[in-house]
Protein backbone atom coordinates (compact mmCIF):
# COMPACT_ATOMS: atom_id res chain seq x y z
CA UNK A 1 0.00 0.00 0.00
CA UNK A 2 2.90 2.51 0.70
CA UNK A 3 4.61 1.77 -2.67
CA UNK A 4 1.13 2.34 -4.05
CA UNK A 5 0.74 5.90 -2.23
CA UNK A 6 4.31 6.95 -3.34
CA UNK A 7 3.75 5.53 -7.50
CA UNK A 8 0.45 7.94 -6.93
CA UNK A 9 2.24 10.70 -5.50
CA UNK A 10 4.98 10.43 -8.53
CA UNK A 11 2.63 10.20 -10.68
CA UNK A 12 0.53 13.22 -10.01
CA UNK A 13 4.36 14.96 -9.40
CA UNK A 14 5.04 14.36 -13.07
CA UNK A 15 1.36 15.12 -14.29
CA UNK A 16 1.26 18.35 -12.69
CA UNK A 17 1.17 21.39 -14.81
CA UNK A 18 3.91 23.35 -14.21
CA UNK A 19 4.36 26.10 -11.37
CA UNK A 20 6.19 29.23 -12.13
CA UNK A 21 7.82 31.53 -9.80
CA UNK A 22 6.49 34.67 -11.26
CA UNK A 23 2.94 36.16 -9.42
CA UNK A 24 0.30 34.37 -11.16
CA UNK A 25 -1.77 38.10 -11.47
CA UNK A 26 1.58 38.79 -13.63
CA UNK A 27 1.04 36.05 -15.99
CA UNK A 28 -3.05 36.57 -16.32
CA UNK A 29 -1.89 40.38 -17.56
CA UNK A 30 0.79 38.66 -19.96
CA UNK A 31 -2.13 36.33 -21.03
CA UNK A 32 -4.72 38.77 -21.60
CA UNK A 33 -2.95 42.10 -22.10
CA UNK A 34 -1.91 44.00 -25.69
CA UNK A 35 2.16 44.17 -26.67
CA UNK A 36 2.63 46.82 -24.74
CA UNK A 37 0.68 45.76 -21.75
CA UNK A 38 3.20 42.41 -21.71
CA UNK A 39 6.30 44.38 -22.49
CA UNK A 40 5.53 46.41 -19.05
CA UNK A 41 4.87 43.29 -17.46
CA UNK A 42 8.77 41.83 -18.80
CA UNK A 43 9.82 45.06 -17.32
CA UNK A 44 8.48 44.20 -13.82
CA UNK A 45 9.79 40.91 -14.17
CA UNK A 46 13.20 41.88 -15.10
CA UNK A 47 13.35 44.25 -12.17
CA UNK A 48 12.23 41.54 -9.58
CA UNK A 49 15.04 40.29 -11.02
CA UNK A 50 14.76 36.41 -9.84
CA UNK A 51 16.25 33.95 -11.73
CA UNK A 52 13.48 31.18 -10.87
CA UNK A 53 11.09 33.59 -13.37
CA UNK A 54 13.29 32.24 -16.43
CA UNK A 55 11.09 29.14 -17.01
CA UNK A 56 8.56 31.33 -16.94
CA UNK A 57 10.02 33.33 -19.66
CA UNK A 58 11.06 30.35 -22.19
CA UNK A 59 7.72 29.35 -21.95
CA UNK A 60 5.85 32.78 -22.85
CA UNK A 61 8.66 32.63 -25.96
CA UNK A 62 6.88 29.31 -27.09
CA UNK A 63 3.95 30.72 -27.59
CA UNK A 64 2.39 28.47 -24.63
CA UNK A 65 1.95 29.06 -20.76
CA UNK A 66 0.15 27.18 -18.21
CA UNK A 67 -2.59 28.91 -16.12
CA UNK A 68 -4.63 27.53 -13.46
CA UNK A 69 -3.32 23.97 -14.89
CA UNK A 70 -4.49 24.85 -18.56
CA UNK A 71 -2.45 26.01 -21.91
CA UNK A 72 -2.44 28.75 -22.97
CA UNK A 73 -1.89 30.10 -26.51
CA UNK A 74 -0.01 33.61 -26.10
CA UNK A 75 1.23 35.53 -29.65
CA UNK A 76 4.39 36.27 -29.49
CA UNK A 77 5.81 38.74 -32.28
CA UNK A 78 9.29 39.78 -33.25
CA UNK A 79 8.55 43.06 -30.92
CA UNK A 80 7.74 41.12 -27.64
CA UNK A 81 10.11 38.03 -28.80
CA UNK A 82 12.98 40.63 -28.58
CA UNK A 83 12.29 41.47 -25.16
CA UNK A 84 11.54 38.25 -23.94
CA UNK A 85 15.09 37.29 -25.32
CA UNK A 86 16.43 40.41 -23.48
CA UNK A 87 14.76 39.75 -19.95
CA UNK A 88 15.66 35.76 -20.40
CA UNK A 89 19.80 37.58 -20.39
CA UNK A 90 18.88 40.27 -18.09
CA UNK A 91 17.47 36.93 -15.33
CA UNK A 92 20.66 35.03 -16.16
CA UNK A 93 23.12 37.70 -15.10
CA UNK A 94 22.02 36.34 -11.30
CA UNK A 95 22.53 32.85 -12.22
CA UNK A 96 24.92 31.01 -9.88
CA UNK A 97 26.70 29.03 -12.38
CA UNK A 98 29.83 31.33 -13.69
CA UNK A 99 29.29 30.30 -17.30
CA UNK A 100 25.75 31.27 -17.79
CA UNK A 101 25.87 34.74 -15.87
CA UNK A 102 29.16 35.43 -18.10
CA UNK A 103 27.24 34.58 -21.11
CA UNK A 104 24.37 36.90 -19.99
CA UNK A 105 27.12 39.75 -19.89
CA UNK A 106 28.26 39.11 -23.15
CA UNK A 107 24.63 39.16 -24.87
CA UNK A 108 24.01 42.29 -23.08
CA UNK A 109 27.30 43.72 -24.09
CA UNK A 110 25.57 44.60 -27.74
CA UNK A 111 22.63 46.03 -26.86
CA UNK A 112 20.90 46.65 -22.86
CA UNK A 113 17.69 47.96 -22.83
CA UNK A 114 16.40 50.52 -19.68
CA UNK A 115 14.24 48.38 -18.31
CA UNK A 116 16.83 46.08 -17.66
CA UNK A 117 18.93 48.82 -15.59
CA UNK A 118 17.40 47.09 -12.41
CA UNK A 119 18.49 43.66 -13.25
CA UNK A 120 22.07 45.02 -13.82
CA UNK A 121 22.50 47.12 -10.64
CA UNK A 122 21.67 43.68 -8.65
CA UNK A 123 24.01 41.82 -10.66
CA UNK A 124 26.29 44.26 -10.54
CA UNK A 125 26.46 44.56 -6.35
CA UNK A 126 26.76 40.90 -5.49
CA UNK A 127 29.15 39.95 -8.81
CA UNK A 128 33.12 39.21 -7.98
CA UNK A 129 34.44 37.73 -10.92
CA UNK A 130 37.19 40.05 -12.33
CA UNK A 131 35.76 38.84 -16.67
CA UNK A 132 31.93 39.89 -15.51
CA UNK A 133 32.28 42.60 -13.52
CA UNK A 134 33.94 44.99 -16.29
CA UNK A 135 31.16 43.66 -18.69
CA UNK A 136 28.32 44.41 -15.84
CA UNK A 137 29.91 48.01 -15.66
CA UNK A 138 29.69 49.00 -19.31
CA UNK A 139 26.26 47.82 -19.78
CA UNK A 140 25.57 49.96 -16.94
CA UNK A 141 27.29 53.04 -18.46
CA UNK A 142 25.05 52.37 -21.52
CA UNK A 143 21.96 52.29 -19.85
CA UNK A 144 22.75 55.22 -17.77
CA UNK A 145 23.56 57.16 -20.80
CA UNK A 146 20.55 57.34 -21.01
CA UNK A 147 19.20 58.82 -17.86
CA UNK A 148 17.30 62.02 -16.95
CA UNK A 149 19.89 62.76 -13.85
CA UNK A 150 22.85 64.51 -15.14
CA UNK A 151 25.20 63.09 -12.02
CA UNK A 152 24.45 59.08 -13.55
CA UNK A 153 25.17 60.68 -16.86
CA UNK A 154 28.61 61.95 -16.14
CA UNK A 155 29.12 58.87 -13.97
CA UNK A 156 28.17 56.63 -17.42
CA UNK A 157 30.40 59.05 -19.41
CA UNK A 158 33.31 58.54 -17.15
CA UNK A 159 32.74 55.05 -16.88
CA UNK A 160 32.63 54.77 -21.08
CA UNK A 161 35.83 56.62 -21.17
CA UNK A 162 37.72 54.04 -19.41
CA UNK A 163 36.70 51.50 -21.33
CA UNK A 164 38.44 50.05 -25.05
CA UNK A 165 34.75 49.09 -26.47
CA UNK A 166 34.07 50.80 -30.12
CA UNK A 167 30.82 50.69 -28.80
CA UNK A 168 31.67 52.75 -26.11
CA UNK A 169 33.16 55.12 -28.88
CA UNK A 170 29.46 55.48 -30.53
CA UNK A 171 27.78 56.64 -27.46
CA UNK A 172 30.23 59.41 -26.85
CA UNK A 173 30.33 60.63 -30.06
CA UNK A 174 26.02 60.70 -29.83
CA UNK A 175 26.57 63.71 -27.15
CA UNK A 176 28.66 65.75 -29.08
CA UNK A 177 25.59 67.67 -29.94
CA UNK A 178 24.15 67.83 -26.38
CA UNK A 179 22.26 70.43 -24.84
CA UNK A 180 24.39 70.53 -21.70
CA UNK A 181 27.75 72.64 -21.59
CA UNK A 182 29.06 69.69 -18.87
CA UNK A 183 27.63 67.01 -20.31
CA UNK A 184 29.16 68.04 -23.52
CA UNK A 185 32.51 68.50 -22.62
CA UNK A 186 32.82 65.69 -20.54
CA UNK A 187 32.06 63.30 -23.61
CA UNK A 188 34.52 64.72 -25.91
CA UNK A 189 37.47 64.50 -23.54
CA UNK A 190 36.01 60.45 -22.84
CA UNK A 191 35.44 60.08 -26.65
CA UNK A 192 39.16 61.57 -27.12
CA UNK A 193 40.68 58.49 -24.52
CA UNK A 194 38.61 55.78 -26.36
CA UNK A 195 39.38 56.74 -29.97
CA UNK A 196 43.23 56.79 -28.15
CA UNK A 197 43.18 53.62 -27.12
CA UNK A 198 41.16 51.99 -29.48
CA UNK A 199 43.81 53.43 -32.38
CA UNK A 200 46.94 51.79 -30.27
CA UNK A 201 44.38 48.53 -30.67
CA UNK A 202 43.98 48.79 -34.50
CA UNK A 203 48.15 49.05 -34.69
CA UNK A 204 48.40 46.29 -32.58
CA UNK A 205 45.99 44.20 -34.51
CA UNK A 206 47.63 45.34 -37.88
CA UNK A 207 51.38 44.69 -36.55
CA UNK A 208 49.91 40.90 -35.44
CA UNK A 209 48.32 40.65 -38.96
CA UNK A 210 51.60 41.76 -40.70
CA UNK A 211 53.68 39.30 -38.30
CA UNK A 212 51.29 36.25 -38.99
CA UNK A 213 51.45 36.84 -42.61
CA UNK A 214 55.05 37.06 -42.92
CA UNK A 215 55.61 34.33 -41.07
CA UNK A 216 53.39 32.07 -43.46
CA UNK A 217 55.56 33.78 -46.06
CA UNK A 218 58.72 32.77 -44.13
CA UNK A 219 57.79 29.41 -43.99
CA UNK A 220 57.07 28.84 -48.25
CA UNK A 221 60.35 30.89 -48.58
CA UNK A 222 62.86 28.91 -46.09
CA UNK A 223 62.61 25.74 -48.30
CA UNK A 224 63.65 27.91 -51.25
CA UNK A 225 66.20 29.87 -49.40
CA UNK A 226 67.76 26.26 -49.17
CA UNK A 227 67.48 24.77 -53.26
CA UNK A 228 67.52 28.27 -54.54
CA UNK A 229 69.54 30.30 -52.52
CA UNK A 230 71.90 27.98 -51.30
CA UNK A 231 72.31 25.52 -54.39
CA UNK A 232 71.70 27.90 -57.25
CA UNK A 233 68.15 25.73 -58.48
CA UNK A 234 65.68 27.58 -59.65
CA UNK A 235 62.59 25.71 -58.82
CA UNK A 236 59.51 26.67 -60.44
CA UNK A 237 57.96 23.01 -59.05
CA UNK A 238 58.27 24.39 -54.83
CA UNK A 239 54.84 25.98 -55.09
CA UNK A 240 53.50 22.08 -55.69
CA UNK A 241 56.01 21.15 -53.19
CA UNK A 242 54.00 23.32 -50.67
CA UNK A 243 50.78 22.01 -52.59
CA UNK A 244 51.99 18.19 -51.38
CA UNK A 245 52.26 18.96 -47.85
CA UNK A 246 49.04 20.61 -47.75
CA UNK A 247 47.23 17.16 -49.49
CA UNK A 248 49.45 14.81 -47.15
CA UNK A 249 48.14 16.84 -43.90
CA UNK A 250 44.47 16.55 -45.35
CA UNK A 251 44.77 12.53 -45.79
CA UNK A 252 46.24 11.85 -42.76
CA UNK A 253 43.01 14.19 -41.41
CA UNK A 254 40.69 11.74 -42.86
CA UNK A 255 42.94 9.03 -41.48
CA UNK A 256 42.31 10.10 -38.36
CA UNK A 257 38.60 10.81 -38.77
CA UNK A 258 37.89 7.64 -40.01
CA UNK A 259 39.78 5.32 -37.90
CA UNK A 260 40.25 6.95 -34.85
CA UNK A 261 38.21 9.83 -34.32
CA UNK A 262 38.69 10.21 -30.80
CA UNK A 263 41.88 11.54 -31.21
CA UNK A 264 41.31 13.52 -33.77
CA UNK A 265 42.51 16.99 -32.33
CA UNK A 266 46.23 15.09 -32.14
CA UNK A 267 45.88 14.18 -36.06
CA UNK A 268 48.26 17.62 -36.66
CA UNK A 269 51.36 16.23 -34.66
CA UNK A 270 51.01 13.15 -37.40
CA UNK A 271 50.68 15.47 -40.34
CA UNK A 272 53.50 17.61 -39.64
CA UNK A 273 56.19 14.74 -40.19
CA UNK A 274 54.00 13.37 -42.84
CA UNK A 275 54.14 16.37 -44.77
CA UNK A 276 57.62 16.72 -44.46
CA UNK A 277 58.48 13.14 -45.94
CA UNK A 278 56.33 13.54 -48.78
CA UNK A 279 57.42 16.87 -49.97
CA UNK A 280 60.88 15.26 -49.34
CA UNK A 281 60.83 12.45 -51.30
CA UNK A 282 59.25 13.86 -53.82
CA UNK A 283 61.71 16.21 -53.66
CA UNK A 284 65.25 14.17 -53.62
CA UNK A 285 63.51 12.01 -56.74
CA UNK A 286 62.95 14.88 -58.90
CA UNK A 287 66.90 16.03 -57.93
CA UNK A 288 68.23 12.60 -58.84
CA UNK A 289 65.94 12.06 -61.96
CA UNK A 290 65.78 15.96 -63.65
CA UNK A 291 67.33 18.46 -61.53
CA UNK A 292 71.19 16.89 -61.53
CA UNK A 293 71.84 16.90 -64.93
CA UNK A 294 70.72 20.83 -65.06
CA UNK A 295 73.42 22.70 -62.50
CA UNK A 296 74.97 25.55 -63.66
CA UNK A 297 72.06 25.67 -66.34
CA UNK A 298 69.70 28.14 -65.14
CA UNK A 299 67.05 28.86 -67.79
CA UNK A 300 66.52 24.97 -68.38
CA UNK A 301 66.56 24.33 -64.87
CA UNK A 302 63.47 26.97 -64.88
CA UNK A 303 61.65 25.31 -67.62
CA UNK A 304 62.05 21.69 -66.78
CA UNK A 305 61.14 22.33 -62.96
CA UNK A 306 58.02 24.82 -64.43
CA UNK A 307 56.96 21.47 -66.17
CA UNK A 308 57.07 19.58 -64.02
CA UNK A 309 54.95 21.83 -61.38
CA UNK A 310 52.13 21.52 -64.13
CA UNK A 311 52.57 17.82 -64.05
CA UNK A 312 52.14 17.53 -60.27
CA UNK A 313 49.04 20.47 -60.86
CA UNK A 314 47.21 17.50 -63.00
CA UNK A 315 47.93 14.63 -60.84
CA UNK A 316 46.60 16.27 -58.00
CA UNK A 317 43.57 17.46 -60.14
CA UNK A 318 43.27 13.26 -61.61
CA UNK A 319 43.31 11.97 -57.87
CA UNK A 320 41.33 14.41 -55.70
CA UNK A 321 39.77 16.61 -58.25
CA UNK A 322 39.79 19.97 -59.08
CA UNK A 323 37.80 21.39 -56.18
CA UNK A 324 39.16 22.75 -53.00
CA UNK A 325 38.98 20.32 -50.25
CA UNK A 326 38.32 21.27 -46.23
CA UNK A 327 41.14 20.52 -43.63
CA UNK A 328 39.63 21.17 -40.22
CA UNK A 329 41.78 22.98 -37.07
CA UNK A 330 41.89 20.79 -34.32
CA UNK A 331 39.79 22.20 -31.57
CA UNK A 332 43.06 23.26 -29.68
CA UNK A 333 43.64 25.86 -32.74
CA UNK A 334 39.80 27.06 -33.13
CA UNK A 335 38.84 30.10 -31.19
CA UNK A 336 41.05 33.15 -30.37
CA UNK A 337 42.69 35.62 -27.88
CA UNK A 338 40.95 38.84 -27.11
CA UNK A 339 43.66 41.30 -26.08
CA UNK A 340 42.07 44.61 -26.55
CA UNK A 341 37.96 44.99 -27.19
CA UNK A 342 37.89 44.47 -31.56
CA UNK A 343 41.35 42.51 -31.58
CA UNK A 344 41.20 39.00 -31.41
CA UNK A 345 44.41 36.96 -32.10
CA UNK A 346 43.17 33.43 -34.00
CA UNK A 347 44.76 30.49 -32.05
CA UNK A 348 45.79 28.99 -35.54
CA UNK A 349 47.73 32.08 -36.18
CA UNK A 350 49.27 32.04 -33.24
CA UNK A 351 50.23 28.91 -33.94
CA UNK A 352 51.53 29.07 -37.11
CA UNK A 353 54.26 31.72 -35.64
CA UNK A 354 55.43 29.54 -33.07
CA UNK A 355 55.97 26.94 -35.28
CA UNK A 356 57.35 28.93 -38.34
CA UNK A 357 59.36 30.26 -34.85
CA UNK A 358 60.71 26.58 -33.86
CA UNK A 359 60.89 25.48 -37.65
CA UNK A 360 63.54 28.35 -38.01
CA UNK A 361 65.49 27.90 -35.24
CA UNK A 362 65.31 23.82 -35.99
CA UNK A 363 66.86 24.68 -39.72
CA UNK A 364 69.78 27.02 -37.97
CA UNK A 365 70.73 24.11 -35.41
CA UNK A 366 70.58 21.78 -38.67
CA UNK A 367 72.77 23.99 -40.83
CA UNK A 368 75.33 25.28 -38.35
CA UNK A 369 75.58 21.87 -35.94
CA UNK A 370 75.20 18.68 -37.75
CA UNK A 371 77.33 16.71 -40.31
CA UNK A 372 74.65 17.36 -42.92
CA UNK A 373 74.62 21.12 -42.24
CA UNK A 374 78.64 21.53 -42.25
CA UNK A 375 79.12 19.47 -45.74
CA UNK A 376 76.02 21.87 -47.46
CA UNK A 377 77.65 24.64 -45.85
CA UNK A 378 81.07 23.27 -47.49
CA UNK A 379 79.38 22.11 -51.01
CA UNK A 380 78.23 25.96 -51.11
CA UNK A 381 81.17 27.87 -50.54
CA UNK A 382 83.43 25.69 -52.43
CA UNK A 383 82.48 22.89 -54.27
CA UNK A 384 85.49 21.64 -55.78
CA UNK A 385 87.48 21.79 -52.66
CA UNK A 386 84.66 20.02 -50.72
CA UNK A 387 84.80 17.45 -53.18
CA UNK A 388 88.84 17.29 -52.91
CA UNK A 389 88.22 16.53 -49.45
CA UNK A 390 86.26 13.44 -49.59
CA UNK A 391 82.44 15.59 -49.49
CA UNK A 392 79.97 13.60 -51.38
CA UNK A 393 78.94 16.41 -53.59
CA UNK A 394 76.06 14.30 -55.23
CA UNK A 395 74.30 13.15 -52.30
CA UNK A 396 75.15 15.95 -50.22
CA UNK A 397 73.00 17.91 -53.74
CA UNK A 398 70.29 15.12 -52.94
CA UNK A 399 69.88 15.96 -48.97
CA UNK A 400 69.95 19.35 -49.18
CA UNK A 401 67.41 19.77 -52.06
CA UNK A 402 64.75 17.02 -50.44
CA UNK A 403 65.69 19.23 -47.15
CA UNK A 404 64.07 22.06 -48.93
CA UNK A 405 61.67 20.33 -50.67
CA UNK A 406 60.40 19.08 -47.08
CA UNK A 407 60.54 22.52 -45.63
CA UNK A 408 57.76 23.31 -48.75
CA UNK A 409 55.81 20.53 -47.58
CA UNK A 410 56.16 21.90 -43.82
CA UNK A 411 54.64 25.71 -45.19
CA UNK A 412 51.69 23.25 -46.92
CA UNK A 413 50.95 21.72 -43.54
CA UNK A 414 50.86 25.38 -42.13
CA UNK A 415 48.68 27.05 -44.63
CA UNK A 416 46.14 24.04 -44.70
CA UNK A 417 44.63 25.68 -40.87
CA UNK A 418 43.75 28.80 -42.36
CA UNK A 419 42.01 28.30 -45.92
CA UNK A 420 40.95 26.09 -48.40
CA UNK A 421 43.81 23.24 -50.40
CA UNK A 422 43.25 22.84 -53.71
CA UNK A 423 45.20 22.52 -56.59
CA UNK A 424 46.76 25.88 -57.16
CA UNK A 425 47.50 26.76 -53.57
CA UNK A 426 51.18 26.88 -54.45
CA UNK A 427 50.78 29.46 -57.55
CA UNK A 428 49.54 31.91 -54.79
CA UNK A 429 53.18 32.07 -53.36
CA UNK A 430 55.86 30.87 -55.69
CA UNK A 431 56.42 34.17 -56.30
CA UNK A 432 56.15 35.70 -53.11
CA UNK A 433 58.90 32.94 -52.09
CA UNK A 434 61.26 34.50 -54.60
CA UNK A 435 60.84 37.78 -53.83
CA UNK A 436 61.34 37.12 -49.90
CA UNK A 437 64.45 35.45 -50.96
CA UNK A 438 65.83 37.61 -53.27
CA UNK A 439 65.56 40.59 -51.49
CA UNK A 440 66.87 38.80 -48.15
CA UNK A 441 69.87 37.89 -49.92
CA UNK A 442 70.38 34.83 -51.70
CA UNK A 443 71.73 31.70 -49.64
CA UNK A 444 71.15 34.25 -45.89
CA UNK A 445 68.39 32.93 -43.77
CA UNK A 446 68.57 35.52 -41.39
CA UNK A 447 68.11 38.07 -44.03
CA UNK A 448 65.31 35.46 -45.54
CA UNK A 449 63.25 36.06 -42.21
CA UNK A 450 64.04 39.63 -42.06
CA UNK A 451 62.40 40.13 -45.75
CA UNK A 452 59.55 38.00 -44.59
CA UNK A 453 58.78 39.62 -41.73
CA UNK A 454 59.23 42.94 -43.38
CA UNK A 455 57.11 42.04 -47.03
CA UNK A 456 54.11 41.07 -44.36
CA UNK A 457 54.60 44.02 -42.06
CA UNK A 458 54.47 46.63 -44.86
CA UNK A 459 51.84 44.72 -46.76
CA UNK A 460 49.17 44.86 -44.24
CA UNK A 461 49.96 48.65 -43.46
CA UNK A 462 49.63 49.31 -47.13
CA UNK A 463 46.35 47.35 -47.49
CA UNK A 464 44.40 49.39 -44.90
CA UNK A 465 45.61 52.67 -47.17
CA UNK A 466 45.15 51.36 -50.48
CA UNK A 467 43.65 47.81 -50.51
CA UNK A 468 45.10 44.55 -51.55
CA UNK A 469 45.81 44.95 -55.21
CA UNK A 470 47.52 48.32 -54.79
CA UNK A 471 49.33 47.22 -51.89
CA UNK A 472 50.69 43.93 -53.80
CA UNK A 473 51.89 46.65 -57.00
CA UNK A 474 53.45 48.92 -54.61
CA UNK A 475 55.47 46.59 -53.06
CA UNK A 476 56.62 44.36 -56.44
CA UNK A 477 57.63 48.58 -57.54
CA UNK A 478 59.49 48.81 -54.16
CA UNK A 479 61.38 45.61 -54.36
CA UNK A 480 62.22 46.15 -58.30
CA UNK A 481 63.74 49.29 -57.02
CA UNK A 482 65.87 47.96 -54.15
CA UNK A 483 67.42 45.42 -55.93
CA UNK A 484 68.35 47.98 -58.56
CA UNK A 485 70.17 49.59 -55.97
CA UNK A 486 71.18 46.71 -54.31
CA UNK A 487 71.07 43.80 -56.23
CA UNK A 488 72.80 41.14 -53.90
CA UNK A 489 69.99 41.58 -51.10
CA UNK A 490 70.00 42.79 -47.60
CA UNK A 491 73.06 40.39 -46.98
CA UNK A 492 75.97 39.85 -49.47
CA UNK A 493 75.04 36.78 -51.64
CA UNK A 494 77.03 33.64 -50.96
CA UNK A 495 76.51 29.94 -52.30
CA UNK A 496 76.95 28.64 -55.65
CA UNK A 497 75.33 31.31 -57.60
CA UNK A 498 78.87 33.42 -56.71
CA UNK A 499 80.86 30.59 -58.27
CA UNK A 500 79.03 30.50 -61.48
């Protein structure tokens, strides 16, 4: 008979309409009232301010309610649906759980509306978190913008000044034209900090743009810093090179989707070696079966490595086809880091110049500390004496151009987290790859990343003034004109080019 009672009791529990914490005379006026009688009754609701009303709330945005343990059908426009939405934020900023009440902040970051201004102030006195509070205060300096008392005003102008928001910026410059000598003046001298430190924001994002793109251009360039300008090779075929490694790190993405998806956000750390073998052996066979017979032969070793680059193009095109295909970031590269309010540093940037970072300094301890390094090093400043010496010229030639060649396969890897592979991604920066070279002094890596951190840097500054196209023609008349004057490159040009 008890386990009867208690079934009964669970029963009727689960059956039971259910009961909402806002005053049920509330809800008969949001039942039976016109818009603006329900948006009055959100207001009151929002400035009782109890969290318990949001079921309440999501209901009423359904369209359905229960009164007096029947449904009821409630119209629910764009108008009210708004500030249903609003209130449901406004309720959440007194949420216990840290997450939700941030969230709250963040919605109401864009776009507080008065009614909420009680909501905030309660949030505002019990909140300790040092990520909500700031939030909580600027949504209260945008609501009290607003006010008739002039002392909340100048509190909310003061309050705006200190913060970085461009939103912050609009409001300020709305009371440029106001009525009020104070109110006036104290705006402009707040709008005049914000538009300060907002400006230091846009160089900061624009020097972080020009960093991360020159370190993606430092990255297609070091391969050809090696085969160009330390061998002498012209190689029209790196582009594809960099093409590979972008197609290896895709497969060994689906690898890892299809076999073992849960470790899917560790699939990168298996593409980066991946991409470097395949770039490399494809590499060190087209040295042994084209490129060896062509040293010392400049404009055939141009057109036979151009051909084959349009070879590789159509492969590619035969085995995947000729659209674009997605790579995916790992969910350790998605997302970013919000410095200053408007800049937001991607993750997979970041990324990319710590490892275009440890790939450079990983090429320098290759070069100037291992028995590979010092015999390229010797094969370059004197061949025939390296050779005298017992130096394998030929296979030291094979090493050093499949080193390169896996370097391009590396920058493929890279450039596959930020867009789209397909079948021309190398064309985009064969020629950017020269020009960082060139102008950094052929066979000098430290004047290679110099050039590439320069060519990004000035790019980016030049885009904001004059857009991409104009920027990419000023820059191609800039370095045309720099090698005229100084045609061996920031550093004096060493390697097998001075022999010839």
């Amino acid at each position: 008979m008890r386990a009867l009672l208690l079934g009964l009791m669970l029963l009727c529990v689960l059956l039971a309409p259910p009961a909402y914490a806002v005053d049920a005379a509330l809800a008969q006026r949001i039942a039976a009232g016109d818009n603006d009688e329900k948006v009055a009754v959100l207001a009151k609701i929002v400035a009782a301010a109890d969290p318990k009303d949001i079921p309440f709330l999501q209901s009423l945005a359904e369209g359905t309610v229960t009164l007096d343990g029947k449904p009821v059908e409630i119209t629910v426009n764009n108008r009210l649906r708004r500030e249903i939405e609003g209130a449901i934020a406004a309720l959440k900023l007194v949420d216990p759980d840290r997450t939700t009440r941030l969230a709250a902040a963040k919605e109401l970051s864009g776009g507080a509306e008065p009614g909420m201004l009680p909501a905030v102030k309660k949030a505002l006195a019990t909140e300790k978190d040092p990520e909500i509070k700031p939030l909580l205060e600027a949504i209260m300096a945008t609501l009290g913008i607003k006010s008739t008392d002039k002392a909340e005003r100048l509190a909310a102008i003061k309050t705006l000044g200190a913060s970085n928001s461009p939103t912050s910026r609009t409001l300020l410059a709305e009371l440029k034209d106001d009525a009020d000598v104070e109110i006036k003046a104290a705006s402009q001298q707040a709008l005049k900090a914000v538009e300060g430190r907002l400006a230091w924001a846009e160089r900061a994002g624009l020097l972080f743009a020009g960093i991360s793109l020159g370190s993606i251009l430092l990255l297609a360039a070091l391969g050809l810093a090696i085969t160009y300008g330390l061998m002498g090779v012209i190689n029209m075929a790196h582009g594809e090179l960099i093409m590979i490694g972008a197609y290896t790190t895709y497969l060994v993405q689906n690898l890892f989707r299809a076999h073992f998806p849960g470790a899917f956000d560790a699939y990168l750390l298996f593409a980066v070696p991946a991409a470097f073998a395949a770039s490399m052996l494809v590499g060190m066979a087209l040295e042994r079966t084209v490129v060896r017979f062509l040293y010392g032969r400049p404009l055939e070793t141009l057109l036979a490595t151009w051909g084959i680059s349009l070879m590789l193009i159509q492969a590619v095109r035969t085995i995947f086809g000729a659209q674009n295909v997605q790579v995916e970031n790992p969910s350790w590269m998605s997302g970013g880091m919000e410095i200053l309010s408007g800049v937001v540093l991607p993750y997979s940037r970041i990324v990319i110049i710590a490892f275009a970072g440890a790939v450079l300094v990983g090429i320098g301890l290759l070069l100037a500390k291992t028995r590979l390094g010092l015999f390229v090093r010797g094969v370059t400043q004197n061949r025939a004496m390296a050779s005298c010496v017992g130096v394998p010229t030929a296979r030291v030639d094979m090493w050093a151009f499949g080193l390169g060649s896996g370097l391009a396969g590396l920058a493929g890897c890279a450039l596959s987290q930020i867009g789209n592979v397909g079948p021309d991604l190398g064309q985009s920066y064969i020629v950017d790859s020269f020009l960082v070279v060139v102008v950094g002094g052929v066979g000098q890596l430290a004047g290679t990343v110099l050039a590439a951190l320069g060519l990004g840097i000035v790019n980016k500054l030049l885009e904001t003034w004059a857009g991409a196209v104009i920027a990419k023609i000023v820059v191609l008349v800039f370095i045309i004109l720099f090698i005229q004057k100084r045609p061996q490159g920031m550093f004096a040009m060493k390697g097998r080019a001075v022999e010839s």
